[in-house]
PDB file of N, CA and C in Angstrom:
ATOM      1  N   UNK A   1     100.009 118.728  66.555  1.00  0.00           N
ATOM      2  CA  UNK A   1     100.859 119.314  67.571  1.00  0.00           C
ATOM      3  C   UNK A   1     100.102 119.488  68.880  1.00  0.00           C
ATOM      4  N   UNK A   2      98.620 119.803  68.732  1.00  0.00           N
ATOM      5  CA  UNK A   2      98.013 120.348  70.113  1.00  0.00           C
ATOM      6  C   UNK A   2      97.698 119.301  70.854  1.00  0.00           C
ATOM      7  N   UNK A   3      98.058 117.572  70.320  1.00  0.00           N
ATOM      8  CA  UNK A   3      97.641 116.112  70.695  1.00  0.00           C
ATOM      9  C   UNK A   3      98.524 115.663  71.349  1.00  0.00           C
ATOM     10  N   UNK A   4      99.853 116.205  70.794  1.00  0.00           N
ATOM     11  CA  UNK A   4     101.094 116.155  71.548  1.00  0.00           C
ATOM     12  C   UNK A   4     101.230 116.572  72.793  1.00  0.00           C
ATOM     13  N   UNK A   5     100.987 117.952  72.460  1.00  0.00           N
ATOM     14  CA  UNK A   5     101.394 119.132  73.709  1.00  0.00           C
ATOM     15  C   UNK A   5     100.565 118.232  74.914  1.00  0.00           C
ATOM     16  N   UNK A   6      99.163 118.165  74.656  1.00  0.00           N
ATOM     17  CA  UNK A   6      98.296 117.321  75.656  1.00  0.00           C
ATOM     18  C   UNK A   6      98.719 116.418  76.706  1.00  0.00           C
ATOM     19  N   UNK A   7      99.649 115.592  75.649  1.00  0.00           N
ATOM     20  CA  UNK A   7     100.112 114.259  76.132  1.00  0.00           C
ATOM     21  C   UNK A   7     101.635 114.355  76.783  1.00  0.00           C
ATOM     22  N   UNK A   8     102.036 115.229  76.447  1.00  0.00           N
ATOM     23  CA  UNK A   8     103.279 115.486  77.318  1.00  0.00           C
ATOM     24  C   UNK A   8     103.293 116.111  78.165  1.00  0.00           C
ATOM     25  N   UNK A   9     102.393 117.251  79.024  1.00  0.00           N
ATOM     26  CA  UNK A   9     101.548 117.766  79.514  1.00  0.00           C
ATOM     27  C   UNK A   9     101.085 116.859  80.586  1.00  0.00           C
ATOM     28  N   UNK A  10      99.979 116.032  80.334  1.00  0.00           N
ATOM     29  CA  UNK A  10      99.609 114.844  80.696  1.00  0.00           C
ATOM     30  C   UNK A  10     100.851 113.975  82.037  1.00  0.00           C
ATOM     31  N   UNK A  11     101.994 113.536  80.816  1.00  0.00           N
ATOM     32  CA  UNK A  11     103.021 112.737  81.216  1.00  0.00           C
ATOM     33  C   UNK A  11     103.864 113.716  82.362  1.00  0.00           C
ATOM     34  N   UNK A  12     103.865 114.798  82.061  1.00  0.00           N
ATOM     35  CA  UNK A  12     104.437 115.664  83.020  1.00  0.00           C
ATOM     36  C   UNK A  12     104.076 115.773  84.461  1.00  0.00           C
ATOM     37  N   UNK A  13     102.623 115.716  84.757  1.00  0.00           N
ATOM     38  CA  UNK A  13     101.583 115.745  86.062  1.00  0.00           C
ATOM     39  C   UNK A  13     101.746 114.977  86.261  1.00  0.00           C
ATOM     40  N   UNK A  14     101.498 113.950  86.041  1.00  0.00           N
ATOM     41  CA  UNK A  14     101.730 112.161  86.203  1.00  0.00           C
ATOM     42  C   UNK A  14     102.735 111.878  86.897  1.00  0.00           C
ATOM     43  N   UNK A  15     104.338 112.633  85.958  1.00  0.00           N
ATOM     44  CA  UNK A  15     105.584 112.563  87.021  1.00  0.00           C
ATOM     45  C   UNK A  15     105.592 112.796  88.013  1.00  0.00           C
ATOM     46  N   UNK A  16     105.264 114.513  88.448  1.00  0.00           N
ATOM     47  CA  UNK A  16     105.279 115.504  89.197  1.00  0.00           C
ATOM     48  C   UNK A  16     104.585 114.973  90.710  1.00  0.00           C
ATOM     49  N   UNK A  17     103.498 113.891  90.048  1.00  0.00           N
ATOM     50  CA  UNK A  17     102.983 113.624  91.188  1.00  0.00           C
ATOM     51  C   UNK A  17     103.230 111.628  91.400  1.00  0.00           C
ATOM     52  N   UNK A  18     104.148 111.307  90.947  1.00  0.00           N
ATOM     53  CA  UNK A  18     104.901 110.157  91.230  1.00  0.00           C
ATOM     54  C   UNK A  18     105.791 110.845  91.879  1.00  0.00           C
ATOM     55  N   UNK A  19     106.285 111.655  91.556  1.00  0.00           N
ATOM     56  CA  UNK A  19     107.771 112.273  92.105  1.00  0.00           C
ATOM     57  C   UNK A  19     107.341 112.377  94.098  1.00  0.00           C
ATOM     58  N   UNK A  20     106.277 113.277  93.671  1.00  0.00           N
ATOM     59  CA  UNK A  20     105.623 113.899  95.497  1.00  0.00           C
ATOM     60  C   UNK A  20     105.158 111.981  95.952  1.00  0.00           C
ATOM     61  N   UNK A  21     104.501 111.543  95.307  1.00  0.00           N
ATOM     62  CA  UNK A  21     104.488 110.126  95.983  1.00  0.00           C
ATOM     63  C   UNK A  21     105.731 109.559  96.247  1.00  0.00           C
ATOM     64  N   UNK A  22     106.423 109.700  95.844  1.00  0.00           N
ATOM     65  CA  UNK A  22     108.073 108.497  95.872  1.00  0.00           C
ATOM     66  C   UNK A  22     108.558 109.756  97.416  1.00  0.00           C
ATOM     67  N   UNK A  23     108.442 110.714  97.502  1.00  0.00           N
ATOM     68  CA  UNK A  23     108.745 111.586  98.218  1.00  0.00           C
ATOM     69  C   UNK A  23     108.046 111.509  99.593  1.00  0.00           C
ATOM     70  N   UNK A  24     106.525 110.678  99.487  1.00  0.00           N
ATOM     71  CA  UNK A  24     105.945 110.324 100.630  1.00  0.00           C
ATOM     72  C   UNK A  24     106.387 109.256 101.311  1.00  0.00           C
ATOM     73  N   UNK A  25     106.206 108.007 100.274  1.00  0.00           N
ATOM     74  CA  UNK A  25     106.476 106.971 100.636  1.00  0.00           C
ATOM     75  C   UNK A  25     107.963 106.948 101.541  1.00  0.00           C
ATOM     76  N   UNK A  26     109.037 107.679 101.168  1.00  0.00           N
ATOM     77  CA  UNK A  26     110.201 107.978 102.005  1.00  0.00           C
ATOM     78  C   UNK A  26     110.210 108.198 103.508  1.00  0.00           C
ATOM     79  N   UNK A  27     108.876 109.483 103.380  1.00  0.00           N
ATOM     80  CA  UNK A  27     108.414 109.801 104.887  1.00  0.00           C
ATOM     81  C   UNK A  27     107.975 108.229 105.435  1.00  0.00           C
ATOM     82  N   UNK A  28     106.753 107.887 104.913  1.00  0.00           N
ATOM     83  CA  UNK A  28     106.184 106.622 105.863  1.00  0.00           C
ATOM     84  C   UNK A  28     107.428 105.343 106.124  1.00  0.00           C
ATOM     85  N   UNK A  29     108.220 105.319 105.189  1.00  0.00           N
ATOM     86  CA  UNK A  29     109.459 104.113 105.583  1.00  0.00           C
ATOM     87  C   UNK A  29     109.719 104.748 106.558  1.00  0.00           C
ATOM     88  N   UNK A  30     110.643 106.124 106.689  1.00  0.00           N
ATOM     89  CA  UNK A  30     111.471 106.488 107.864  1.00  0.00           C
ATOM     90  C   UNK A  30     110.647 106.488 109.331  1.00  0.00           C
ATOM     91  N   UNK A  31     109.484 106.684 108.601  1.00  0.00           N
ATOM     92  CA  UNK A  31     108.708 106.846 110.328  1.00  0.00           C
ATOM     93  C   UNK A  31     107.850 105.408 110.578  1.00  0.00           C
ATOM     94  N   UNK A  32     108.387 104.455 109.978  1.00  0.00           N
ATOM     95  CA  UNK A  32     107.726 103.294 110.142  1.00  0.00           C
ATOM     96  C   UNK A  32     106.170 103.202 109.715  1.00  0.00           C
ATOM     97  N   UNK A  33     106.043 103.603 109.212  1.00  0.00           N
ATOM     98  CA  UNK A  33     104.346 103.862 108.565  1.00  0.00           C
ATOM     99  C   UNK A  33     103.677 103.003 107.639  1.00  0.00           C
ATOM    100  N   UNK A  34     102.850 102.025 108.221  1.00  0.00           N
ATOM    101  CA  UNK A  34     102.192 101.636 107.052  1.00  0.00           C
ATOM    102  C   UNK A  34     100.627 102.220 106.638  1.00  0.00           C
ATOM    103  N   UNK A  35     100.682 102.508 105.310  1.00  0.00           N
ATOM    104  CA  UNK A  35      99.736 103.718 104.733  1.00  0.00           C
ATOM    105  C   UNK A  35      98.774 102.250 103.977  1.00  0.00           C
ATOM    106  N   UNK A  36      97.486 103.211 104.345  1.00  0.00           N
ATOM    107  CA  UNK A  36      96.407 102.203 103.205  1.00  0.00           C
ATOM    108  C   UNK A  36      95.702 103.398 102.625  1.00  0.00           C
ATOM    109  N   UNK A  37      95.366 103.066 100.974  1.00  0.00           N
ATOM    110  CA  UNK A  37      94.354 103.780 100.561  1.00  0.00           C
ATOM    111  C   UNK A  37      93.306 103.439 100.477  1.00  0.00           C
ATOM    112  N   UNK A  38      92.296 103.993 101.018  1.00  0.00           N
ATOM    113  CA  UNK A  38      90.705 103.449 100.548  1.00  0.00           C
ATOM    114  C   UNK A  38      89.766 104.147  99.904  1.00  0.00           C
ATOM    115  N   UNK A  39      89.549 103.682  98.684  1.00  0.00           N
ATOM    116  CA  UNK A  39      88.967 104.262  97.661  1.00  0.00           C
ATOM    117  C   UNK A  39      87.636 103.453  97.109  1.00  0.00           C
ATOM    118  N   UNK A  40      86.794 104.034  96.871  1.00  0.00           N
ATOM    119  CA  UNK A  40      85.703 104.045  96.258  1.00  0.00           C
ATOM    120  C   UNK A  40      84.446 104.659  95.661  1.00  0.00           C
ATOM    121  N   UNK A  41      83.330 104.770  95.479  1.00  0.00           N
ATOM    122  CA  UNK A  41      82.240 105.345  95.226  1.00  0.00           C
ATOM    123  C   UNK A  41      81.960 106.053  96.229  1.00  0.00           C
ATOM    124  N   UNK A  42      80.840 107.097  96.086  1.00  0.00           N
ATOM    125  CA  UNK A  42      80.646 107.541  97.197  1.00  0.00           C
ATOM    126  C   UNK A  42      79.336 106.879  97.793  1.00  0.00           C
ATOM    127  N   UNK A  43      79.454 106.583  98.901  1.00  0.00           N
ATOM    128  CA  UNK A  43      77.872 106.035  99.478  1.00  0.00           C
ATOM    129  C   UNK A  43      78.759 104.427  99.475  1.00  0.00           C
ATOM    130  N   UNK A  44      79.856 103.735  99.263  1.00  0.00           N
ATOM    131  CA  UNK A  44      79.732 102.225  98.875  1.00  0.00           C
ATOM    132  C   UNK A  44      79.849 102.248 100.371  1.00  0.00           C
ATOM    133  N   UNK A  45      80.204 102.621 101.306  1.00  0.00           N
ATOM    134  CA  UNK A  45      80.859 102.165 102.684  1.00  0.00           C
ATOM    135  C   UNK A  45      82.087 102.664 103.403  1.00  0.00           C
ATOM    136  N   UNK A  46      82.895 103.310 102.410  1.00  0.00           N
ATOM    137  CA  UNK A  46      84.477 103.435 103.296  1.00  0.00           C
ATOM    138  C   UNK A  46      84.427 104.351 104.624  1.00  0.00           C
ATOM    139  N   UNK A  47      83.740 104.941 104.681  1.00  0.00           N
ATOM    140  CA  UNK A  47      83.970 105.483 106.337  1.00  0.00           C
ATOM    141  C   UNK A  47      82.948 104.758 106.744  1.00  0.00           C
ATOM    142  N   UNK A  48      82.382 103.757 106.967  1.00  0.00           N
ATOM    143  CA  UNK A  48      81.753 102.661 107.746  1.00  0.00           C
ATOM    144  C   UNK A  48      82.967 101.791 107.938  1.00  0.00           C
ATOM    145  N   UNK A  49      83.452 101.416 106.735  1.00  0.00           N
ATOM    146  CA  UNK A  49      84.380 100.415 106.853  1.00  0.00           C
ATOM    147  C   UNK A  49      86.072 100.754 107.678  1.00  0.00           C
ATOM    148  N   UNK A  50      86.421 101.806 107.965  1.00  0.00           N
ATOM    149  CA  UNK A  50      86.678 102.469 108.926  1.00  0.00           C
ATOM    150  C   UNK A  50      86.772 102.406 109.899  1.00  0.00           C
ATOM    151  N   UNK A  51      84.964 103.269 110.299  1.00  0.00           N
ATOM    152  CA  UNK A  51      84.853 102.967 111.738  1.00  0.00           C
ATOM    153  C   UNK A  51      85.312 102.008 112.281  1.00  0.00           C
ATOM    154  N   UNK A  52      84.608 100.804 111.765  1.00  0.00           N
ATOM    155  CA  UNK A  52      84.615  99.359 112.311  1.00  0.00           C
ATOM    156  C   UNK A  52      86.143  98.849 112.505  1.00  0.00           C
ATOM    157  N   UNK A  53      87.008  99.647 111.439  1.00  0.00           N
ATOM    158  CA  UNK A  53      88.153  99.049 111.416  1.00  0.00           C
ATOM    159  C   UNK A  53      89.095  99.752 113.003  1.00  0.00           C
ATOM    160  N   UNK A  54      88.904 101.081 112.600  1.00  0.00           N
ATOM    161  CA  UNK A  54      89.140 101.725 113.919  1.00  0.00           C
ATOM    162  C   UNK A  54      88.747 101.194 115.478  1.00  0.00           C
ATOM    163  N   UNK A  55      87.951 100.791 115.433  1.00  0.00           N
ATOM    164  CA  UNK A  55      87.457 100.713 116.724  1.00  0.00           C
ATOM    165  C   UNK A  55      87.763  99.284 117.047  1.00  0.00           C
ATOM    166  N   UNK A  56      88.327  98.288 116.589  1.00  0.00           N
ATOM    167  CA  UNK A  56      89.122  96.941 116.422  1.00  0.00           C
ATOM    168  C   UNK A  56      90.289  97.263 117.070  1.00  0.00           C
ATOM    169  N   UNK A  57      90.750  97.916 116.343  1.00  0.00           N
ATOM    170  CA  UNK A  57      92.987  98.341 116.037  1.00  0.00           C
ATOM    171  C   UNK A  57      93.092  99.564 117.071  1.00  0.00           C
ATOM    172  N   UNK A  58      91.807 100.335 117.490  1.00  0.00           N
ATOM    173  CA  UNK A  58      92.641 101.693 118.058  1.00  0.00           C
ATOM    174  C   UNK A  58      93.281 101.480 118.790  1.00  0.00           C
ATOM    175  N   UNK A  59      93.293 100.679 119.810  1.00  0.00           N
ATOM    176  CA  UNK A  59      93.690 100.430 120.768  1.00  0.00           C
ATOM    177  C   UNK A  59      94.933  99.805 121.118  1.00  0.00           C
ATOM    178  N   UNK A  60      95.568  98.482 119.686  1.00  0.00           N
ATOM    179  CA  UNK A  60      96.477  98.214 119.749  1.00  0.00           C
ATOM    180  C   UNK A  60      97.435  98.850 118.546  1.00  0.00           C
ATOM    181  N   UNK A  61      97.221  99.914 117.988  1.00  0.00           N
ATOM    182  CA  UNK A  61      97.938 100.982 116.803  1.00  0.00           C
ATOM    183  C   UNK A  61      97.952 102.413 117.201  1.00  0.00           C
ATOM    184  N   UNK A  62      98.985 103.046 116.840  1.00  0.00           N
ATOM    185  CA  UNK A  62      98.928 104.337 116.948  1.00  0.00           C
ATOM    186  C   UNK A  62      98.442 104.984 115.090  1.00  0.00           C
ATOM    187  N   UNK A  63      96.894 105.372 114.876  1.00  0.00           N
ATOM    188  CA  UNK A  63      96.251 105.020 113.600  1.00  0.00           C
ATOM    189  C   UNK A  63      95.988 107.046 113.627  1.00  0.00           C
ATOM    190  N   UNK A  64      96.094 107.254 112.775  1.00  0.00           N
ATOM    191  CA  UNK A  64      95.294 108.532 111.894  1.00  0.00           C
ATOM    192  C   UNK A  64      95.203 108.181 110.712  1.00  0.00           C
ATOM    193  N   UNK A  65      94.123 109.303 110.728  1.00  0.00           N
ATOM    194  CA  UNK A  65      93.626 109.246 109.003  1.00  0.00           C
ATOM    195  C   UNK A  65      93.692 110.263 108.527  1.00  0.00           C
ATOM    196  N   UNK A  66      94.057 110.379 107.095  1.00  0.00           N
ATOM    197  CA  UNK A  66      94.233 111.555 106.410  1.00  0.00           C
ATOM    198  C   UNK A  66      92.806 111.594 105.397  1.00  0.00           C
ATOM    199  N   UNK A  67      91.834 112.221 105.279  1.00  0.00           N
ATOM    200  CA  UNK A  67      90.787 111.931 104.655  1.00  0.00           C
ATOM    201  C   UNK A  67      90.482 113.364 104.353  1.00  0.00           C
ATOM    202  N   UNK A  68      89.973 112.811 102.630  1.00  0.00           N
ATOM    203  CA  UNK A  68      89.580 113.799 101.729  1.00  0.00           C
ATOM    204  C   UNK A  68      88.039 113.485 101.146  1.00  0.00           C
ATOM    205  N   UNK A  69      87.908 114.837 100.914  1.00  0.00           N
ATOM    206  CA  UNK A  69      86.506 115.276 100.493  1.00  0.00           C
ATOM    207  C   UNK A  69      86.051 116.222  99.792  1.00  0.00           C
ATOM    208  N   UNK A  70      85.160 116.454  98.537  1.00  0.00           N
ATOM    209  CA  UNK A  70      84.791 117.598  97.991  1.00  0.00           C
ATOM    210  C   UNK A  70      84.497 118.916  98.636  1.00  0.00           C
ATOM    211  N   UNK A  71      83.794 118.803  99.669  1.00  0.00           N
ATOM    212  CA  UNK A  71      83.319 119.942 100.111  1.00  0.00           C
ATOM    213  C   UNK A  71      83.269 119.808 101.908  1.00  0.00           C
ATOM    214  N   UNK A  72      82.886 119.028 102.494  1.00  0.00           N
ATOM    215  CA  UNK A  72      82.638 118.682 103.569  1.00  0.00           C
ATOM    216  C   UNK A  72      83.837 118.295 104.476  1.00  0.00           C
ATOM    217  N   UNK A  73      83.629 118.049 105.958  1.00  0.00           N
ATOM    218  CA  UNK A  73      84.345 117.215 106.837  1.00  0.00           C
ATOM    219  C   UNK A  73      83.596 116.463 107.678  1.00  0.00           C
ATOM    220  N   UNK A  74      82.231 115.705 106.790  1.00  0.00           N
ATOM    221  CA  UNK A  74      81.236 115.369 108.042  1.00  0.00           C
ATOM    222  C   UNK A  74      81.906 113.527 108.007  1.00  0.00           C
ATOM    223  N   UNK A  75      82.495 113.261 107.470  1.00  0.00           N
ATOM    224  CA  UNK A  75      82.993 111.800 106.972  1.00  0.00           C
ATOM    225  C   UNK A  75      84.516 111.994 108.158  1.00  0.00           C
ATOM    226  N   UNK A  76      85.184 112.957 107.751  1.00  0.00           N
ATOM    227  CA  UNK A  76      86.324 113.818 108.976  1.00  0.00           C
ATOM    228  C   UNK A  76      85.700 113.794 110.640  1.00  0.00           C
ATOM    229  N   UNK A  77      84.780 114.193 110.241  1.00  0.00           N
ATOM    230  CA  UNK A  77      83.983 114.368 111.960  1.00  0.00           C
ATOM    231  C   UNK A  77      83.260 112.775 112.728  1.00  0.00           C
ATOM    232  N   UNK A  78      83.269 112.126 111.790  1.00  0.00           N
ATOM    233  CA  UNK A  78      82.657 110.742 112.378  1.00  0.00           C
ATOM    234  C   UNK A  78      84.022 109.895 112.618  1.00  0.00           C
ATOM    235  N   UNK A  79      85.270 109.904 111.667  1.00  0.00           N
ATOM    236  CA  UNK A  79      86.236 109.004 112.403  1.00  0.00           C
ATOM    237  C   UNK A  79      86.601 109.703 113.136  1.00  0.00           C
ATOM    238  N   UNK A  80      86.694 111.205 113.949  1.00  0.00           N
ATOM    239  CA  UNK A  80      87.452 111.857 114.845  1.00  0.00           C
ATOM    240  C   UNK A  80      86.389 111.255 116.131  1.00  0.00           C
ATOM    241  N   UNK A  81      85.295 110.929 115.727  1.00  0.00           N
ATOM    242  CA  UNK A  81      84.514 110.290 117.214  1.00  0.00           C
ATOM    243  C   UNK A  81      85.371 109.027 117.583  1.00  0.00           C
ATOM    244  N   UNK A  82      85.388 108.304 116.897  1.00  0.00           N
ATOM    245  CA  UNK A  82      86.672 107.302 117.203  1.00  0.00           C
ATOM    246  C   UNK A  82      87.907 107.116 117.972  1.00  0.00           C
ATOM    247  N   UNK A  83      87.848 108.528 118.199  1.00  0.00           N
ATOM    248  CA  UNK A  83      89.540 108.780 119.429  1.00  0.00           C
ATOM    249  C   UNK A  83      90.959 108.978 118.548  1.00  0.00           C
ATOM    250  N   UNK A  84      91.069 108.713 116.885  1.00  0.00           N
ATOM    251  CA  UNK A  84      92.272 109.203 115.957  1.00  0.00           C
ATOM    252  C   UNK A  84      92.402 110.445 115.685  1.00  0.00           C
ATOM    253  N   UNK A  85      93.544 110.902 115.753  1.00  0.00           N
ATOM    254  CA  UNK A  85      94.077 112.299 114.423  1.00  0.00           C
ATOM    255  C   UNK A  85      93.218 112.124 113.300  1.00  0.00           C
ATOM    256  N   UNK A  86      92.324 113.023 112.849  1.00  0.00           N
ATOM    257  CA  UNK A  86      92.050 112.542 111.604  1.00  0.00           C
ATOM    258  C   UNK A  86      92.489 114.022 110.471  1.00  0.00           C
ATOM    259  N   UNK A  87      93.399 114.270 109.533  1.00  0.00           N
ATOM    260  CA  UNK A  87      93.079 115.960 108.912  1.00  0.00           C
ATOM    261  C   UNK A  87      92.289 115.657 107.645  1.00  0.00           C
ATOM    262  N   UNK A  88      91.382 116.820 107.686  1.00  0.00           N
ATOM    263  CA  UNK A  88      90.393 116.576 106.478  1.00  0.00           C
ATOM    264  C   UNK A  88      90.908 117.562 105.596  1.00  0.00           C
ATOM    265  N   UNK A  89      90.996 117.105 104.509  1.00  0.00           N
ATOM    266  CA  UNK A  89      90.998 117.954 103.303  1.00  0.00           C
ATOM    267  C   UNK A  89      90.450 118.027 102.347  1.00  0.00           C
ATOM    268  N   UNK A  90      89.396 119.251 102.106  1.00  0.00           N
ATOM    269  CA  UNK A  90      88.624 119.476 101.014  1.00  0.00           C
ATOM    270  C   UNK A  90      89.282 119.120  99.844  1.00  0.00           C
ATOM    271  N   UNK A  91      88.968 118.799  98.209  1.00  0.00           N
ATOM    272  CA  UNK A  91      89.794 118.376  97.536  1.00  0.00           C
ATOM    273  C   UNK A  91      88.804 119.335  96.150  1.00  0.00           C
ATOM    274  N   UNK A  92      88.417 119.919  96.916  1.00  0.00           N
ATOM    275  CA  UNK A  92      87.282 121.587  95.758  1.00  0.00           C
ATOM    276  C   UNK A  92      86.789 120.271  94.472  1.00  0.00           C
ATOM    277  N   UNK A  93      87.193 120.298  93.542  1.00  0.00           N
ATOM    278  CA  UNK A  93      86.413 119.630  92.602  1.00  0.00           C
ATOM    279  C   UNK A  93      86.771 117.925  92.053  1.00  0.00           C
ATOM    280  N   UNK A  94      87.907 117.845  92.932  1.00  0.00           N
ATOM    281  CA  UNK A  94      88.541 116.632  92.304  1.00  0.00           C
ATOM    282  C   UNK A  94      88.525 115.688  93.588  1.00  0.00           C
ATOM    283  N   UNK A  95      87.843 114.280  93.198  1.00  0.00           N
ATOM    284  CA  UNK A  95      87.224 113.379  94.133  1.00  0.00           C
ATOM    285  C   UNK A  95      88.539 112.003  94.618  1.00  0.00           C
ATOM    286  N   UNK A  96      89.761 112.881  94.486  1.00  0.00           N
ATOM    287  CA  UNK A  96      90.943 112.094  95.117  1.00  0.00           C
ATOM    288  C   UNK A  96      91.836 112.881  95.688  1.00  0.00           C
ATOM    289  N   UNK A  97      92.555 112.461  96.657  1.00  0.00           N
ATOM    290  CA  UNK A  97      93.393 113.253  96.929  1.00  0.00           C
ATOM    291  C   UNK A  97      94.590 112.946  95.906  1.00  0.00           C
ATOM    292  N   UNK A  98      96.030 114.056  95.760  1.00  0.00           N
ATOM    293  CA  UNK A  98      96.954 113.983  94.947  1.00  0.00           C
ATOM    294  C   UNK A  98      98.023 113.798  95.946  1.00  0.00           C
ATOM    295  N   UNK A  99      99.403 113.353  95.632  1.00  0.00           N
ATOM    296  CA  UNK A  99     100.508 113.952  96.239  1.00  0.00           C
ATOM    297  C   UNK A  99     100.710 114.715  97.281  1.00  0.00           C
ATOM    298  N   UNK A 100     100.657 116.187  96.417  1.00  0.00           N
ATOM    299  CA  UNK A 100     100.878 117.003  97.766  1.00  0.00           C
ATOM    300  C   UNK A 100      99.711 117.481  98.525  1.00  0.00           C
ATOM    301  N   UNK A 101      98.599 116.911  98.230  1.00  0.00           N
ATOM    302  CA  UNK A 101      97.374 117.000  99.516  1.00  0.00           C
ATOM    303  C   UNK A 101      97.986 116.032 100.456  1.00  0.00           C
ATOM    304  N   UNK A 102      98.794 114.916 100.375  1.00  0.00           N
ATOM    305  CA  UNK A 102      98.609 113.687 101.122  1.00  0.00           C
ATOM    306  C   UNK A 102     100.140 114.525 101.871  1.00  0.00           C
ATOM    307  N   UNK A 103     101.310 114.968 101.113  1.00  0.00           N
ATOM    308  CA  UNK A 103     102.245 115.619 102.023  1.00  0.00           C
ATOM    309  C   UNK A 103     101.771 116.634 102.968  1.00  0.00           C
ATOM    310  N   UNK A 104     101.112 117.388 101.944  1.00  0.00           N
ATOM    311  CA  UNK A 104     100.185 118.130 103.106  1.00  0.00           C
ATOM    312  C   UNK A 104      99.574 117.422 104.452  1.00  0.00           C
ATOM    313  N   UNK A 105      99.292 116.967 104.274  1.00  0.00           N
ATOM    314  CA  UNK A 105      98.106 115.729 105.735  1.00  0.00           C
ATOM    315  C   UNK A 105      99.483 115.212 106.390  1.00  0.00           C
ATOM    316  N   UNK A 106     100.492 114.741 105.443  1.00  0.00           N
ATOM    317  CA  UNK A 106     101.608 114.255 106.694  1.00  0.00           C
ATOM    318  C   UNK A 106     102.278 114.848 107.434  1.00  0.00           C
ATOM    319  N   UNK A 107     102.790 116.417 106.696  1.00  0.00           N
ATOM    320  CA  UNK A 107     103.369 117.264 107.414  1.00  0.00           C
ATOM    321  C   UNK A 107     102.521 118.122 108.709  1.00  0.00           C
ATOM    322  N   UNK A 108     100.954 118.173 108.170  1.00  0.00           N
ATOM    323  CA  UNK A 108     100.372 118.465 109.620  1.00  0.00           C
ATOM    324  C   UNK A 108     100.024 117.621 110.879  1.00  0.00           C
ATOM    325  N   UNK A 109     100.253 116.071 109.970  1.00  0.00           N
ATOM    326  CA  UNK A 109     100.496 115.007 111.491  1.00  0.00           C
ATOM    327  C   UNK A 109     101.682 115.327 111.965  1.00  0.00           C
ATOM    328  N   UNK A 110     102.524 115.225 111.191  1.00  0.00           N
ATOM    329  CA  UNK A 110     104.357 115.453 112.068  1.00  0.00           C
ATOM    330  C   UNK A 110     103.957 116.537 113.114  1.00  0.00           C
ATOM    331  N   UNK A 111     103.171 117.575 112.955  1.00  0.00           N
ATOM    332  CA  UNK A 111     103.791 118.345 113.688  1.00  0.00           C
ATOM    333  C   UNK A 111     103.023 117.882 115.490  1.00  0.00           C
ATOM    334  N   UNK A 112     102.121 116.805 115.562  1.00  0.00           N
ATOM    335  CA  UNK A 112     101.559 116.575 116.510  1.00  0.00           C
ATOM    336  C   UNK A 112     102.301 115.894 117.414  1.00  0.00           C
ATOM    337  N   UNK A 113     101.642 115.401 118.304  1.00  0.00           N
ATOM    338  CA  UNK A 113     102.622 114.206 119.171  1.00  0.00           C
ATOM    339  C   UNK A 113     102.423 112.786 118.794  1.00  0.00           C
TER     340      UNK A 113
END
């Protein structure tokens, strides 16, 4: 029974946070948004790979980044040299953002210009 409970449990979060994704993805259609995730190790490159990308496109995109982190915003503070919105969000022990961290990050872009 307690293998069960686990797993339905499990399947439940899983929804909960398909549900808040299917709920994002709505936002970025209506506002014309195309979203990328970039994920990897830590140390492989992605806020290098970034920068570089930023500083290509800023100019012809209207670009923010929503970027998460365990503890820090020093990865937050190097694409904001770049000239983008960037909101950082600590993510305390878990090394992805979820759902509603990422609604979170959209609803505090909406409220900008």
């Amino acid at each position: 029974m307690h293998q069960t409970f686990d797993a339905a449990l499990e399947l439940n979060l899983l929804q909960a946070n398909q549900d808040g994704a299917d709920h994002n993805r709505a936002h970025f259609d209506q506002w014309g948004i195309t979203c990328f995730n970039v994920m990897s190790s830590p140390g492989a490159g992605k806020t290098a790979l970034l920068e570089a990308t930023l500083a290509k496109l800023n100019t012809e995109y209207q670009i923010a980044v929503i970027e998460g982190d365990m503890t820090t915003e020093l990865d937050a503070d190097r694409l904001r040299r770049c000239g983008v919105p960037v909101i950082a969000i600590n993510t305390g022990r878990s090394c992805y953002l979820d759902s509603k961290m990422v609604a979170g990050g959209i609803h505090q872009l909406a409220h900008r210009d």
